[in-house]
Protein backbone atom coordinates (compact mmCIF):
# COMPACT_ATOMS: atom_id res chain seq x y z
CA UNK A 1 -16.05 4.18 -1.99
CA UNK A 2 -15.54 3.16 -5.08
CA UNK A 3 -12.44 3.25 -7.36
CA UNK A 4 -13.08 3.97 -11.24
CA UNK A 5 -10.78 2.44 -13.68
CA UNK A 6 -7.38 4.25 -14.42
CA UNK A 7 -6.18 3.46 -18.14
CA UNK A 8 -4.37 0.51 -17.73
CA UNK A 9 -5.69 -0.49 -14.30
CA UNK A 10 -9.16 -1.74 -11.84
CA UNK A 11 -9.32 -1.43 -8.86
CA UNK A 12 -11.22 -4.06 -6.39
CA UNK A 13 -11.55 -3.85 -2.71
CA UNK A 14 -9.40 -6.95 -0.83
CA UNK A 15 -11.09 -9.43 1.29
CA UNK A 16 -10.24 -12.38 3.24
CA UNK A 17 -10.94 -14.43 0.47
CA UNK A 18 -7.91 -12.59 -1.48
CA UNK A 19 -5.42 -14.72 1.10
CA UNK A 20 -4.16 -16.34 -1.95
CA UNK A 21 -3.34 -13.39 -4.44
CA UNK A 22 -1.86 -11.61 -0.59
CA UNK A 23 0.66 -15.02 -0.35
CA UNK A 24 1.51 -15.02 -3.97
CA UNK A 25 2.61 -11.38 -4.07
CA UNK A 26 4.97 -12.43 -0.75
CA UNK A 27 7.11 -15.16 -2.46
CA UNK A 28 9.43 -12.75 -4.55
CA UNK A 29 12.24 -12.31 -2.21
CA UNK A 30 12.88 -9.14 -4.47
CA UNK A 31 9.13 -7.96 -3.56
CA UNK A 32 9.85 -8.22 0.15
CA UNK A 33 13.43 -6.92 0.08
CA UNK A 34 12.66 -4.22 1.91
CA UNK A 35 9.65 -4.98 3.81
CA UNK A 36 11.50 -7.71 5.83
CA UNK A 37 14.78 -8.49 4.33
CA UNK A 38 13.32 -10.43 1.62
CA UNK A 39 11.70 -13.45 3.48
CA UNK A 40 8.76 -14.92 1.76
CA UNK A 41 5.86 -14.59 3.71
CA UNK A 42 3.79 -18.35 5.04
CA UNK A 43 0.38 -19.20 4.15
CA UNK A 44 -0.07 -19.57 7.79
CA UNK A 45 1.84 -16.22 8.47
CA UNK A 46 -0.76 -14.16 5.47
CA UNK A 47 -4.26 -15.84 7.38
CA UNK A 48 -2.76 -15.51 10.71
CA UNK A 49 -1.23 -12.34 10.79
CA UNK A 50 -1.45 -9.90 7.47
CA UNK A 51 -5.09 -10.60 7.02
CA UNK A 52 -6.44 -9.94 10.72
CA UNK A 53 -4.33 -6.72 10.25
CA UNK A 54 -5.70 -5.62 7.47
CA UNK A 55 -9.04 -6.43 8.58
CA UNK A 56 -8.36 -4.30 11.93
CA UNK A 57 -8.64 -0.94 9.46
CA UNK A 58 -10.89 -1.86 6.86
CA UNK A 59 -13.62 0.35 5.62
CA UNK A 60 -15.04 0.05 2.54
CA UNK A 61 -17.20 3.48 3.00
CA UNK A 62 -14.08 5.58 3.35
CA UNK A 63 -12.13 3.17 1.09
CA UNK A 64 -9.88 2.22 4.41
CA UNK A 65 -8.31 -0.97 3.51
CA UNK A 66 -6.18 -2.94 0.43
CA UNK A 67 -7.01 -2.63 -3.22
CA UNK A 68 -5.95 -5.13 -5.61
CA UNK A 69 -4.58 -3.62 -9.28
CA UNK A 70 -5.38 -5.53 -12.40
CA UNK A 71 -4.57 -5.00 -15.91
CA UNK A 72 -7.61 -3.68 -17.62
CA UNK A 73 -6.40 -5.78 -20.77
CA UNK A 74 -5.13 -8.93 -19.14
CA UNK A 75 -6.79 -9.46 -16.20
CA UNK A 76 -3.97 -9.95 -14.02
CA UNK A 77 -3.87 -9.28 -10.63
CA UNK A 78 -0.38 -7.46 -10.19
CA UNK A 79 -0.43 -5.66 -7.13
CA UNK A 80 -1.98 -4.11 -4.52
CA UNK A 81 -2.73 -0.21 -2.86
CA UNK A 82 -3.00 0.25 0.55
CA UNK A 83 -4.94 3.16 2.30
CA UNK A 84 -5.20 3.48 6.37
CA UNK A 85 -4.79 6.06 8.43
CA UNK A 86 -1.45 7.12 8.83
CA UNK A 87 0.50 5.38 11.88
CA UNK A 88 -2.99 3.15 12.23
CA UNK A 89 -1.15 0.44 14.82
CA UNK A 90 1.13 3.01 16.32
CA UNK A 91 -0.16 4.32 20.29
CA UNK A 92 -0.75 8.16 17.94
CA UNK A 93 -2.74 7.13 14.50
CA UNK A 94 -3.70 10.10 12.39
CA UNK A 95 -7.29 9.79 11.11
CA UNK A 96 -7.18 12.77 8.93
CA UNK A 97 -3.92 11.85 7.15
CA UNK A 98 -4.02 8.94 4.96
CA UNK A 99 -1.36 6.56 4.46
CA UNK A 100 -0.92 5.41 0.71
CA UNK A 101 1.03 2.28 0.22
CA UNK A 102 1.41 -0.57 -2.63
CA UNK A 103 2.61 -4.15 -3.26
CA UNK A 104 3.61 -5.40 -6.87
CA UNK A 105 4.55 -7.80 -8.70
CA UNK A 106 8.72 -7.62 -9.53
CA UNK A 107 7.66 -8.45 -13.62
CA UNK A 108 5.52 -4.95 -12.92
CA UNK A 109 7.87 -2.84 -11.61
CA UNK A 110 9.56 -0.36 -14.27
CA UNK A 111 6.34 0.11 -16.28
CA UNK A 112 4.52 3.25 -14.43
CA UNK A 113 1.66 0.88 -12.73
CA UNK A 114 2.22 1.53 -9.15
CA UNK A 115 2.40 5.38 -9.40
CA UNK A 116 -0.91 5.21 -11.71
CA UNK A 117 -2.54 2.99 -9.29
CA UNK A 118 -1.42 4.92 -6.47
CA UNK A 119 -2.66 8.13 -8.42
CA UNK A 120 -6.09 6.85 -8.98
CA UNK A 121 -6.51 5.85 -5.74
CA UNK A 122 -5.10 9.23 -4.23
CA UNK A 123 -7.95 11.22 -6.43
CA UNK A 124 -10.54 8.95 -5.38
CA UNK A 125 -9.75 9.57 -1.72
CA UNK A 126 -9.46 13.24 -2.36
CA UNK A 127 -12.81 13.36 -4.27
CA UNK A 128 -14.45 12.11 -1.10
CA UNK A 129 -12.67 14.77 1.04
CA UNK A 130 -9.21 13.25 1.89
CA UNK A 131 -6.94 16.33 1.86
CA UNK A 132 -3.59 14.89 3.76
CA UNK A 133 -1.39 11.79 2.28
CA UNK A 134 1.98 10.44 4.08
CA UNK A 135 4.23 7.09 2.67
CA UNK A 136 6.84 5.43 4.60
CA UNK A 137 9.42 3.55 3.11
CA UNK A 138 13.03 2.38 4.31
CA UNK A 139 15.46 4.69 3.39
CA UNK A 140 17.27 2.49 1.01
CA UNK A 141 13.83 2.27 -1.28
CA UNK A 142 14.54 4.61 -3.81
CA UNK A 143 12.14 2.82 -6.22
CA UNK A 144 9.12 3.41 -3.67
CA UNK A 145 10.28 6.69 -2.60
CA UNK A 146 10.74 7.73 -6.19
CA UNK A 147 6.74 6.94 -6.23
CA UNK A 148 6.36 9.19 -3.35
CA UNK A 149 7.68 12.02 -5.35
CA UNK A 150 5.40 11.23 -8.52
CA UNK A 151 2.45 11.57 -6.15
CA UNK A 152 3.29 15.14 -5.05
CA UNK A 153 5.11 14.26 -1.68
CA UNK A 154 7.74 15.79 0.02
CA UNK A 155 10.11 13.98 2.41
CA UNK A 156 9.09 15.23 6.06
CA UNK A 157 11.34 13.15 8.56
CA UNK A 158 12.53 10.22 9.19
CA UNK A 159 10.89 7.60 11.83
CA UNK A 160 11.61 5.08 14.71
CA UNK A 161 7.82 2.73 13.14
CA UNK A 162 7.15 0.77 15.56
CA UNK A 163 4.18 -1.58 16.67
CA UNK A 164 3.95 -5.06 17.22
CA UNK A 165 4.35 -6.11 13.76
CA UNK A 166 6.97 -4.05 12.58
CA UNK A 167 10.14 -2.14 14.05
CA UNK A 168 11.96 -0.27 11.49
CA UNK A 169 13.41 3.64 10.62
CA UNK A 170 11.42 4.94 8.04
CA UNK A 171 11.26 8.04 5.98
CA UNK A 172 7.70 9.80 6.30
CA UNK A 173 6.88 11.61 3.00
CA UNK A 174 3.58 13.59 2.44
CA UNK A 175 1.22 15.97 0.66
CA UNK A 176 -1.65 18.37 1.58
């Protein structure tokens, strides 16, 4: 799949060899306040852990995987977009219902990139048949949930995530 440029914004498909750009992103304690309390992720914990995961539900075909947002002008790498199918390392994953999620950096935040990114990315995965999108966030995420709403999802419950990464009530919003 591929992912045309959005005004501002590129899109390019994360690989392994994006382990650097994935650690950078994790060392704002304000990036991972609600991800994990705010701990900054290890080198050893992004190549050991976040990339094998990743990896696990990569596909570049159905555009399955992490997309890393640059500025069109500047060239800066400023974020990510995830897409997987929705509850991927849960014992119920939902191939038919896309999860939509994003990473960026704090200086970003405020300026409209994640929903456009998120946008783009929606449209693409619609355009190649994709007709159900959830996000999770913690409930206390107003910022991400706020993005949620921009993309044309409704909140739909709230939920015990749990797999053997993560453990954490989330609320489930989505769009058909």
């Amino acid at each position: 799949m591929q992912i045309m440029d959005s005004e501002r914004l590129s899109y390019h498909y994360i690989t392994e060899r994006d382990a650097h750009f994935l650690w950078e992103l994790d060392q704002d304690q304000q990036v991972m306040k609600y991800i994990n309390g705010g701990e900054k992720s290890s080198k050893e914990d992004i190549d050991n852990i976040f990339v094998p995961r990743f990896l696990a539900y990569s596909n570049p075909a159905l555009g399955w995987g992490l997309w890393r947002v640059e500025t069109l002008k500047e060239k800066e790498s400023i974020g990510w977009i995830l897409v997987r199918p929705f509850g991927f390392f849960t014992q119920a994953p939902e191939s038919d219902n896309m999860e939509l999620g994003w990473r960026f950096k704090q200086r970003y935040w405020g300026q409209g990139y994640a929903t456009e990114a998120a946008l783009t990315v929606k449209q693409s995965l619609y355009d190649i048949g994709v007709e159900k999108f959830s996000a999770i966030a913690n409930p206390e995420n107003h910022a991400s949930i706020n993005i949620m709403k921009k993309l044309g999802m409704t909140y739909s419950h709230e939920l015990e995530y749990k797999d053997k990464v993560f453990h954490e009530t989330v609320v489930v919003y989505t769009s058909q």
